[in-house]
C-alpha atoms as a PDB file:
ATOM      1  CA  UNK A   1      78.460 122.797  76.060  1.00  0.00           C
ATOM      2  CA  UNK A   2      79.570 126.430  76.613  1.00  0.00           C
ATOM      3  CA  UNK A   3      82.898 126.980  78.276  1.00  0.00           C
ATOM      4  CA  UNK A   4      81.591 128.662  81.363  1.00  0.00           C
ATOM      5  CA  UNK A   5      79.235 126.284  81.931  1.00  0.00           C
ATOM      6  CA  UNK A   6      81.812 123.411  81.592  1.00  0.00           C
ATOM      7  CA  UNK A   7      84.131 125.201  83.981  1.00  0.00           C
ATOM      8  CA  UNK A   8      81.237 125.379  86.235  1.00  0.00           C
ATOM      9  CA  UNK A   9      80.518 121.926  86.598  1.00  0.00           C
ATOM     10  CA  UNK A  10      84.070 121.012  86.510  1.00  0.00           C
ATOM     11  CA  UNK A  11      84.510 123.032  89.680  1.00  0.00           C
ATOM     12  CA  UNK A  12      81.588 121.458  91.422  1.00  0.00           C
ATOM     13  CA  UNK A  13      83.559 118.425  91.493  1.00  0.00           C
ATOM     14  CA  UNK A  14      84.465 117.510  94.707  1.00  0.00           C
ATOM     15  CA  UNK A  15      87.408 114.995  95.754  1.00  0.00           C
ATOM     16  CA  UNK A  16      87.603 112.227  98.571  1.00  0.00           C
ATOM     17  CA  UNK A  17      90.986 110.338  97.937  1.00  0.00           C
ATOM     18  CA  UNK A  18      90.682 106.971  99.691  1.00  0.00           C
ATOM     19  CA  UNK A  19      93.597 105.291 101.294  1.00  0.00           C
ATOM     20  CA  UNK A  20      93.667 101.982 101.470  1.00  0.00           C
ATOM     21  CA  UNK A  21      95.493 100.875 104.641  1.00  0.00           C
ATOM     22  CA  UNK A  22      96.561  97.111 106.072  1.00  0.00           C
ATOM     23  CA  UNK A  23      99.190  97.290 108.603  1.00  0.00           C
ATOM     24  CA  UNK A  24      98.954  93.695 109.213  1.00  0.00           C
ATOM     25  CA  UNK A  25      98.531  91.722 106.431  1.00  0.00           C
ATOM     26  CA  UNK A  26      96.898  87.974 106.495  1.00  0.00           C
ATOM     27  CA  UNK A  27      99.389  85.564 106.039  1.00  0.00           C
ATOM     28  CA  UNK A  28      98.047  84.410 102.683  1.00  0.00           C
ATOM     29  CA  UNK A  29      97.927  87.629 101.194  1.00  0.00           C
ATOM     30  CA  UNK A  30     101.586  86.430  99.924  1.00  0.00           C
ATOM     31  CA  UNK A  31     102.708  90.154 100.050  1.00  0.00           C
ATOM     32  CA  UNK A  32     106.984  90.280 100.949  1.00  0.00           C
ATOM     33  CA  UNK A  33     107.233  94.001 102.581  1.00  0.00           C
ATOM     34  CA  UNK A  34     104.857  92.329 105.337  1.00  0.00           C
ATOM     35  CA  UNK A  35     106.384  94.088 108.383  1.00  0.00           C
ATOM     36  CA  UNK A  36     104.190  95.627 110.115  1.00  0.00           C
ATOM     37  CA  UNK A  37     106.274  98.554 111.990  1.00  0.00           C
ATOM     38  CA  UNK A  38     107.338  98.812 108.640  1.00  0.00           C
ATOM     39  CA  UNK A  39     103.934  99.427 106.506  1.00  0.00           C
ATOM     40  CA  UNK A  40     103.091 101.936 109.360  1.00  0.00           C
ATOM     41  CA  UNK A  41     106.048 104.201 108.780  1.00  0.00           C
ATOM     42  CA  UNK A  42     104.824 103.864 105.428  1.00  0.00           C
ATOM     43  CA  UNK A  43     100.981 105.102 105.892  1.00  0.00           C
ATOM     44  CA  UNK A  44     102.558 107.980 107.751  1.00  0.00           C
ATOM     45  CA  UNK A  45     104.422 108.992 105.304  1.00  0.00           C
ATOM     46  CA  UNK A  46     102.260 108.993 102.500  1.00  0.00           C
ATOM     47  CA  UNK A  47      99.526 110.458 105.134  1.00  0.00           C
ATOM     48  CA  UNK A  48     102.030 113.031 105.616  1.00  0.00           C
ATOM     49  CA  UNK A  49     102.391 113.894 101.311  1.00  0.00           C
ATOM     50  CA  UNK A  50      98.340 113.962 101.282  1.00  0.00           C
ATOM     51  CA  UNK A  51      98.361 116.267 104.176  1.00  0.00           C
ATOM     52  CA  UNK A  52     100.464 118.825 102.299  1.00  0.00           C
ATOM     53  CA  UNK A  53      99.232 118.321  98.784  1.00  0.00           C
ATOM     54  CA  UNK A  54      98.157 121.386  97.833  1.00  0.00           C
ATOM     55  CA  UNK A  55      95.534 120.264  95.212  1.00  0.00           C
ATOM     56  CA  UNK A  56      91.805 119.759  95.619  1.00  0.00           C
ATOM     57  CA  UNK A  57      91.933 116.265  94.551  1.00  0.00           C
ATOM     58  CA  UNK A  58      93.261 115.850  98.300  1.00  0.00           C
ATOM     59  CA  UNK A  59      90.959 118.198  99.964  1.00  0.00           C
ATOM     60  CA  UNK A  60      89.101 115.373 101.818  1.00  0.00           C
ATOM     61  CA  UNK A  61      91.114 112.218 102.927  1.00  0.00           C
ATOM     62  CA  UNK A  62      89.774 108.901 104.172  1.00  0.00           C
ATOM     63  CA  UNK A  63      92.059 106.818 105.462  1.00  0.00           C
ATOM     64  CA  UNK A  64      90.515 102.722 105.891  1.00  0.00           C
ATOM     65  CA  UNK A  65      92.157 100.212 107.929  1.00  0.00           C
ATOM     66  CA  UNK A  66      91.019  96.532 108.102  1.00  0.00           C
ATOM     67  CA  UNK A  67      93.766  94.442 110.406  1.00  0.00           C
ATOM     68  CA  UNK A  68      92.354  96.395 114.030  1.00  0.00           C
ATOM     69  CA  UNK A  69      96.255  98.328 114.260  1.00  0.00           C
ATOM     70  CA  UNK A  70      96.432 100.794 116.778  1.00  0.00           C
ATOM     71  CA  UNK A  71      95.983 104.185 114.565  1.00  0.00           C
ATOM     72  CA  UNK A  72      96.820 106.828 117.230  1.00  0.00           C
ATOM     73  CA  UNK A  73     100.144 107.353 115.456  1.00  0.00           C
ATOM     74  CA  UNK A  74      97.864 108.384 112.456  1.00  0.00           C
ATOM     75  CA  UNK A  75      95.717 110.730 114.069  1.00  0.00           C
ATOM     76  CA  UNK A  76      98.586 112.630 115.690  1.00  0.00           C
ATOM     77  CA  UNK A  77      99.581 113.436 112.572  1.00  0.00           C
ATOM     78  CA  UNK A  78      96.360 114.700 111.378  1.00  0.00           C
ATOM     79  CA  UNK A  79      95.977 116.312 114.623  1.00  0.00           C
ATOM     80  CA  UNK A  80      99.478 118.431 114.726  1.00  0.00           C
ATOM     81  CA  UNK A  81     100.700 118.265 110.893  1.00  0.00           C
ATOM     82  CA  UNK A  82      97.347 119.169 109.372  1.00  0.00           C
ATOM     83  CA  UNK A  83      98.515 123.380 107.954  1.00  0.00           C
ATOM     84  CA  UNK A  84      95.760 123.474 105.821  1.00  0.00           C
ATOM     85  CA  UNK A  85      92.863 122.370 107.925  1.00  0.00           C
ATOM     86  CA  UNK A  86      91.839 119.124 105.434  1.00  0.00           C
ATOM     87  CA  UNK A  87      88.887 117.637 106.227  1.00  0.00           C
ATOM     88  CA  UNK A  88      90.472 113.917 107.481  1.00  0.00           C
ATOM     89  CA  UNK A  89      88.818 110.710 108.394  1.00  0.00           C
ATOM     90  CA  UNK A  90      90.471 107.533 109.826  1.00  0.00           C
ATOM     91  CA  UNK A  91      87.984 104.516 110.259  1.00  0.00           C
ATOM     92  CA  UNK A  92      88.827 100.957 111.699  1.00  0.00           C
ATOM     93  CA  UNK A  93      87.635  98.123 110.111  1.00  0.00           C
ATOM     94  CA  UNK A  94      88.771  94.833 110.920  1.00  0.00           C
ATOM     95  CA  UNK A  95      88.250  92.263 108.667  1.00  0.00           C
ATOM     96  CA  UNK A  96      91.377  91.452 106.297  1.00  0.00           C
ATOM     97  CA  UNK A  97      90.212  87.525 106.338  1.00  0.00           C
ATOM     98  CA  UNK A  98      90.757  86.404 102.864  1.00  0.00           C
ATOM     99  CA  UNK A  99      88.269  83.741 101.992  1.00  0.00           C
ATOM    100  CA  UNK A 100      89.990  80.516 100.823  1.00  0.00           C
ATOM    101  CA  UNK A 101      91.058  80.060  97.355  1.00  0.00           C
ATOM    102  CA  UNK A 102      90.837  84.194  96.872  1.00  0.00           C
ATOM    103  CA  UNK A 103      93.586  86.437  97.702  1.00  0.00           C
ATOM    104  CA  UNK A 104      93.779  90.193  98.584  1.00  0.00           C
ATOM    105  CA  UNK A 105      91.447  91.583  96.561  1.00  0.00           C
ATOM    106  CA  UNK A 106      88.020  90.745  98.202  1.00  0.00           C
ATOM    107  CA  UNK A 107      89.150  92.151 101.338  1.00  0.00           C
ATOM    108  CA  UNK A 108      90.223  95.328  99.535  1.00  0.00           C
ATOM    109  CA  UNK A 109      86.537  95.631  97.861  1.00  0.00           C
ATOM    110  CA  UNK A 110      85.335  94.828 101.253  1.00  0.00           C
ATOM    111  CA  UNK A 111      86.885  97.727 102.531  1.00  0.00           C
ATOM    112  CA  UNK A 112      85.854  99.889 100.350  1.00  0.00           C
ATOM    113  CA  UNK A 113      82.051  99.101 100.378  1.00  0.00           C
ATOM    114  CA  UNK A 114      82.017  98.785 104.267  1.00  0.00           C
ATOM    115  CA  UNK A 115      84.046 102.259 104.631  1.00  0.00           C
ATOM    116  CA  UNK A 116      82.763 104.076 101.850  1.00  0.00           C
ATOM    117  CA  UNK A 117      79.349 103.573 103.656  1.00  0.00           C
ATOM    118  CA  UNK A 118      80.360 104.866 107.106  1.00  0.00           C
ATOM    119  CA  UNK A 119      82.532 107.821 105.769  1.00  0.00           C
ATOM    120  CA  UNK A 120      80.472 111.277 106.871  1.00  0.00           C
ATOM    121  CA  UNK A 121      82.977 112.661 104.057  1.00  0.00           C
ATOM    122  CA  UNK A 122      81.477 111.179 101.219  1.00  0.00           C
ATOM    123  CA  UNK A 123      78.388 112.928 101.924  1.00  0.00           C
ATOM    124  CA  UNK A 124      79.624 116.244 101.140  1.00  0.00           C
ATOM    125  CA  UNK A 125      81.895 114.859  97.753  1.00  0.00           C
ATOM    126  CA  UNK A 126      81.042 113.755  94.165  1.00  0.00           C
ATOM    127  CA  UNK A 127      83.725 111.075  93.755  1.00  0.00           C
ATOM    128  CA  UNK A 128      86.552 109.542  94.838  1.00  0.00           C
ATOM    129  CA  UNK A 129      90.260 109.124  94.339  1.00  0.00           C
ATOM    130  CA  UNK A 130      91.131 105.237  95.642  1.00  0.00           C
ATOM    131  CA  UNK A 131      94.837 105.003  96.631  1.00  0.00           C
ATOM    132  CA  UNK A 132      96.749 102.048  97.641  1.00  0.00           C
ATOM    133  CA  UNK A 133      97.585 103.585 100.840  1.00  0.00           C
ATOM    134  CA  UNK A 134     101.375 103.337 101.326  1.00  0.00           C
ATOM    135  CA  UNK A 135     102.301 105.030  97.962  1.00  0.00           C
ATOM    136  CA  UNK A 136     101.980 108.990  96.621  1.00  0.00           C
ATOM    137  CA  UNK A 137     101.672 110.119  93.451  1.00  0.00           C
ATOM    138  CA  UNK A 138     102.565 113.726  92.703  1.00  0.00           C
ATOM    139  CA  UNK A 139     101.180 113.989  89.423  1.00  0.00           C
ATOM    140  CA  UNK A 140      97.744 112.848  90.350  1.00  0.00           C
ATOM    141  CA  UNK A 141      96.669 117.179  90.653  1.00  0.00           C
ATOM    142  CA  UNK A 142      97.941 117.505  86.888  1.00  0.00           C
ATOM    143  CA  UNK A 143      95.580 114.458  85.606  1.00  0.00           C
ATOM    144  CA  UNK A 144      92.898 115.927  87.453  1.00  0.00           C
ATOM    145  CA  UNK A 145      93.886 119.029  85.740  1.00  0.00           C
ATOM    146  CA  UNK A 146      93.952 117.477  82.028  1.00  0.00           C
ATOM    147  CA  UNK A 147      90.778 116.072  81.939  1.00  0.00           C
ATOM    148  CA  UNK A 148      88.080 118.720  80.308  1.00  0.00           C
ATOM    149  CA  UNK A 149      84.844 118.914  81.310  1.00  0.00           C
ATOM    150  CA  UNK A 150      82.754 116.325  83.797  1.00  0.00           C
ATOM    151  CA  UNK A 151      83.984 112.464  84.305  1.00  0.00           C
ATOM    152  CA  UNK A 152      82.339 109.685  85.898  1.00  0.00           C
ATOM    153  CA  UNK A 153      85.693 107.584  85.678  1.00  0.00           C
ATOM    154  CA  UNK A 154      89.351 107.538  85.040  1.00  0.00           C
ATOM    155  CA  UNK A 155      91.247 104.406  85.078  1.00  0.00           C
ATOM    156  CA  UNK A 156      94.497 103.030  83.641  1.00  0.00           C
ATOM    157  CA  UNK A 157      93.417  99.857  81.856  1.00  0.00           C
ATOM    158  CA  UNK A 158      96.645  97.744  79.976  1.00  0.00           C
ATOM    159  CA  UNK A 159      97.580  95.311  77.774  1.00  0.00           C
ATOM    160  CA  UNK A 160      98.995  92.144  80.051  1.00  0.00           C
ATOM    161  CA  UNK A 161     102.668  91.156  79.042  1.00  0.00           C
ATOM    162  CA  UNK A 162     104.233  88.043  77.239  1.00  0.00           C
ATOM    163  CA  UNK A 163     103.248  85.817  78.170  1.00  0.00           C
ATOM    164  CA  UNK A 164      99.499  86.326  79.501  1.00  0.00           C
ATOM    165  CA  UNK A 165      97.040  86.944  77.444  1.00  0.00           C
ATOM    166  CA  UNK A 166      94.140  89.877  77.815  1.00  0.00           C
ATOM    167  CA  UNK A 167      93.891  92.855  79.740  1.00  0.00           C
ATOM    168  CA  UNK A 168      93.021  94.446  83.107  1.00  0.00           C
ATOM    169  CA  UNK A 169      93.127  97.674  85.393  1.00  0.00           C
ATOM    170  CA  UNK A 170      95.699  99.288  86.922  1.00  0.00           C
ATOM    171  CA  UNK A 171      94.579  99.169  90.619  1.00  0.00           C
ATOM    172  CA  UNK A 172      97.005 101.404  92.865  1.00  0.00           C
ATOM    173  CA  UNK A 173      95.111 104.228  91.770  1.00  0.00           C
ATOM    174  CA  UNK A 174      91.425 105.140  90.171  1.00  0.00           C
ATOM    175  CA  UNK A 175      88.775 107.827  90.342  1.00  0.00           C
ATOM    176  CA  UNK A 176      85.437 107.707  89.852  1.00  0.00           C
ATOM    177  CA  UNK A 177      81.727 109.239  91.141  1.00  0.00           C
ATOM    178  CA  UNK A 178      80.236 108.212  93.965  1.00  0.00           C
ATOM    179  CA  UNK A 179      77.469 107.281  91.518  1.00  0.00           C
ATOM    180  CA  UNK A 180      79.592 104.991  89.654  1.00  0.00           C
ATOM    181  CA  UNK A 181      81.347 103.336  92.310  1.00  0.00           C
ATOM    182  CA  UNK A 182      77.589 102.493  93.560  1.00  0.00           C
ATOM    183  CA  UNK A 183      76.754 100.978  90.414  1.00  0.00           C
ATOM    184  CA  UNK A 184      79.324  98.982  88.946  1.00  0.00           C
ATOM    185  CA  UNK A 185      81.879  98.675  91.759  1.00  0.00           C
ATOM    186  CA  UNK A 186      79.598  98.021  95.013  1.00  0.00           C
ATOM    187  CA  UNK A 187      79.772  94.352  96.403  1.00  0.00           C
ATOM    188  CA  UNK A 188      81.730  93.640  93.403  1.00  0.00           C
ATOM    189  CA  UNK A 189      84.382  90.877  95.099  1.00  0.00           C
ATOM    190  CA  UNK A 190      81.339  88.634  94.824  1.00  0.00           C
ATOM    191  CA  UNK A 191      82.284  87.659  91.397  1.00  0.00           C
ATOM    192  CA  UNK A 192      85.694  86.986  92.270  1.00  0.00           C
ATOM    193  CA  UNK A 193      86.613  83.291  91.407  1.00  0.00           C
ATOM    194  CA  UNK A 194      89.669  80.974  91.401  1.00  0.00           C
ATOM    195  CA  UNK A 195      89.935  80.428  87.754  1.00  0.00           C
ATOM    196  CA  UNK A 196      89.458  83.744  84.974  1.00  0.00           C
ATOM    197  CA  UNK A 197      88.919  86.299  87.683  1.00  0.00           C
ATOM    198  CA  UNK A 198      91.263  85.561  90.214  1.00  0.00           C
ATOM    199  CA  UNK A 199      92.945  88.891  90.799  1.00  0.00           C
ATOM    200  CA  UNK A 200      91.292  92.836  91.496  1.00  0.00           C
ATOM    201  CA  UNK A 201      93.124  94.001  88.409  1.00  0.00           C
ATOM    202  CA  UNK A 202      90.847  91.543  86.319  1.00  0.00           C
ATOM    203  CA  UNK A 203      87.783  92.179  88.276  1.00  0.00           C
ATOM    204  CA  UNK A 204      88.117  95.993  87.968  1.00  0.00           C
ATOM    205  CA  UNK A 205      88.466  95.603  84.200  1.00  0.00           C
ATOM    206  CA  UNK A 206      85.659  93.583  83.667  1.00  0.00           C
ATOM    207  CA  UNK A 207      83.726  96.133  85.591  1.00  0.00           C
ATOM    208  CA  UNK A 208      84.408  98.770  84.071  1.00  0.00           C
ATOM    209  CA  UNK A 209      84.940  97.955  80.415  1.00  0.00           C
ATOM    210  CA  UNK A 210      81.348  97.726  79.379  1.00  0.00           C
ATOM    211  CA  UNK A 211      81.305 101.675  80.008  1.00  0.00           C
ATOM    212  CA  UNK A 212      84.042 102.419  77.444  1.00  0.00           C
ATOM    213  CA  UNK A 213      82.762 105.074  74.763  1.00  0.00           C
ATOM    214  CA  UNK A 214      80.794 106.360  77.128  1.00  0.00           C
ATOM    215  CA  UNK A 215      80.415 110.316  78.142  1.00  0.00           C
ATOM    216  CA  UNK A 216      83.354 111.073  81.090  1.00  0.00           C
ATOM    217  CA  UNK A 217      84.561 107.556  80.271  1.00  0.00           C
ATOM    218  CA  UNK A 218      88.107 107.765  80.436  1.00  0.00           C
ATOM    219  CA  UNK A 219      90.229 104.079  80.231  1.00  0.00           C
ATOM    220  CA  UNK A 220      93.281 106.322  80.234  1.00  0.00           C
ATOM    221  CA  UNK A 221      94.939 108.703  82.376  1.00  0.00           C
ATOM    222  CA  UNK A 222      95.889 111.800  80.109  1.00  0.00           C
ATOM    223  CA  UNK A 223      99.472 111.498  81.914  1.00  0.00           C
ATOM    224  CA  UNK A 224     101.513 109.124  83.943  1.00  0.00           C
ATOM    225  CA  UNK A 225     100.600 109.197  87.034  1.00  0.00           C
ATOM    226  CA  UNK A 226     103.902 106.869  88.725  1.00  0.00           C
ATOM    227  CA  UNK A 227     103.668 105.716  92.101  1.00  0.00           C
ATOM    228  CA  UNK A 228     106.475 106.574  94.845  1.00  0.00           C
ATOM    229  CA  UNK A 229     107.260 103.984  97.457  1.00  0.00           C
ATOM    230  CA  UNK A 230     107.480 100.415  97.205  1.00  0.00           C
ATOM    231  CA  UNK A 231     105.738  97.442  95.575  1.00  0.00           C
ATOM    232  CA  UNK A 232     103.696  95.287  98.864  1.00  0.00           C
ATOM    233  CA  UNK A 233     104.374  91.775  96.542  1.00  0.00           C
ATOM    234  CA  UNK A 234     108.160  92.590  95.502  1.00  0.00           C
ATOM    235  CA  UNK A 235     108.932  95.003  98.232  1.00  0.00           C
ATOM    236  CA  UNK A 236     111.092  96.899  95.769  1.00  0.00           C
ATOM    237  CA  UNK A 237     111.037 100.369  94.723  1.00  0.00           C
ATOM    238  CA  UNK A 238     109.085 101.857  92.193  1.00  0.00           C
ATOM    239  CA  UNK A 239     112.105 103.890  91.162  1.00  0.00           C
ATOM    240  CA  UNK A 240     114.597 101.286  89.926  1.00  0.00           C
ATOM    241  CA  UNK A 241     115.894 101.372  86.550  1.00  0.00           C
ATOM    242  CA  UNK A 242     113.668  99.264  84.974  1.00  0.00           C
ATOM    243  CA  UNK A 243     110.629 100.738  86.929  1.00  0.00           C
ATOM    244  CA  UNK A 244     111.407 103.827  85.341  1.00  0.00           C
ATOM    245  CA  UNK A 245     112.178 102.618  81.632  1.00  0.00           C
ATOM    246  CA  UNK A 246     108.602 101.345  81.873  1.00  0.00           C
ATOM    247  CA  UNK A 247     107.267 104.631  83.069  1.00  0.00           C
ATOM    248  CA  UNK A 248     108.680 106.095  80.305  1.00  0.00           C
ATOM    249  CA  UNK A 249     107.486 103.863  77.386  1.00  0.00           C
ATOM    250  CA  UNK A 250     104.634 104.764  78.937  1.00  0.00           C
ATOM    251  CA  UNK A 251     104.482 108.447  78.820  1.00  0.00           C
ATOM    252  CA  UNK A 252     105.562 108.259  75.151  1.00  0.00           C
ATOM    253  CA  UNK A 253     102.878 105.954  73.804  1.00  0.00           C
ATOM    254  CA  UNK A 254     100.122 108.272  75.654  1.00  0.00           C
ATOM    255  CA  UNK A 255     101.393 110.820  73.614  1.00  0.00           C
ATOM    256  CA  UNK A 256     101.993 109.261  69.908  1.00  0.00           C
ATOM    257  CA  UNK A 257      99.228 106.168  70.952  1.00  0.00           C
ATOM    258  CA  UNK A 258      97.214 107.494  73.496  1.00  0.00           C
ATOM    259  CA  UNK A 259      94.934 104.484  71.639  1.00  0.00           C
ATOM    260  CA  UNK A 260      97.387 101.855  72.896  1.00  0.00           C
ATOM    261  CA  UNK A 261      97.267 100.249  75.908  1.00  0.00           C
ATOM    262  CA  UNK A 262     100.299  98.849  77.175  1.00  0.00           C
END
């Protein structure tokens, strides 16, 4: 494909980064930073970093809620913190029940259909950018940047550690088309089970790795794209020591292994 006509297409690509919001979680979803005053200082904030971002990938921001919190404190940020005029959507939509013997992840797929339909935004964009809501990641403009030519899909998929066996999908952060969200993600949490596909990481991995070797196929961010704030099931910071030993094993083996998942 000629360069211009690469560029071209490239360009035509345009962004709506998803946040995922629950200000109240269910009491099963077994997460510890469960406060609610709490997680809403932390959706501002990060609503706050999106605001300001001055990439494309955050041109267009959808913000989805499923516990029924008051959002006003959300919207008056948008309303009188919003310097460059991004196109913003907050939607309510209650329904953070998790069906017995599941756990978080169907009511985070049921989000996403449910809002995903109702967004006006997603009209005028060609993918997506899905966030866990209460965390940034400043490096997410240089991925976008990396990545030549069209993609239908980036994803970090990874090797599980000692001692569980197999793989799965990184699930803080993805991007794909519209298109392919329609197609292999849409009313997806219907094949979550109790036994081999418990959690969203595996579910997202077994969607998604019958594409790999495809064209705009990508199972690996070109960079490492590391999350600020803090873990919902540890409530610890994603910049301890260890956090960031990780991060950097990481960022080496993309560069010497980009092959390897770990």
């Amino acid at each position: 494909m000629p360069a211009n006509q690469q560029n071209t297409q490239v360009e035509a690509t345009s962004y709506l980064l998803v946040m995922t919001a629950t200000v109240t979680p269910a009491p099963q979803a077994g997460v510890r930073r469960a406060d609610p005053v709490q997680r809403l200082e932390d959706y501002q904030r990060t609503l706050r970093f999106w605001l300001h971002y001055p990439h494309r990938v955050a041109a267009n921001i959808l913000l989805l809620e499923n516990s029924g919190a008051d959002l006003n404190s959300l919207r008056r940020i948008v309303e009188t913190e919003n310097s460059l005029e991004k196109s913003v959507e907050i939607l309510s939509i209650p329904g953070n029940r998790i069906p017995d013997g599941l756990n978080y992840g169907y009511t985070e797929m049921e989000l996403l259909d449910e809002g995903l339909t109702r967004s006006k935004l997603r009209q005028s964009t060609t993918h997506m950018v899905k966030t866990t809501g209460r965390l940034t990641f400043p490096a997410l403009g240089r991925a976008i940047d990396l990545v030549r030519g069209p993609f239908e899909l980036m994803v970090d998929c990874r090797k599980l550690g000692f001692p569980r066996r197999g793989y799965d999908a990184s699930v803080q952060l993805f991007v794909c088309s519209h298109e392919f969200y329609d197609e292999h993600l849409r009313h997806a949490r219907r094949f979550l089970n109790t036994t081999d596909v418990r959690l969203l990481e595996h579910l997202i991995y077994r969607q998604v790795i019958g594409s790999k070797g495809q064209p705009g196929i990508h199972l690996r961010f070109p960079c490492n794209i590391d999350p600020v704030g803090y873990s919902g099931f540890k409530a610890q910071s994603y910049r301890t020591t260890g956090q960031r030993l990780d991060q950097a094993v990481r960022g080496i083996l993309r560069r010497v292994a980009p092959w390897y998942w770990y």
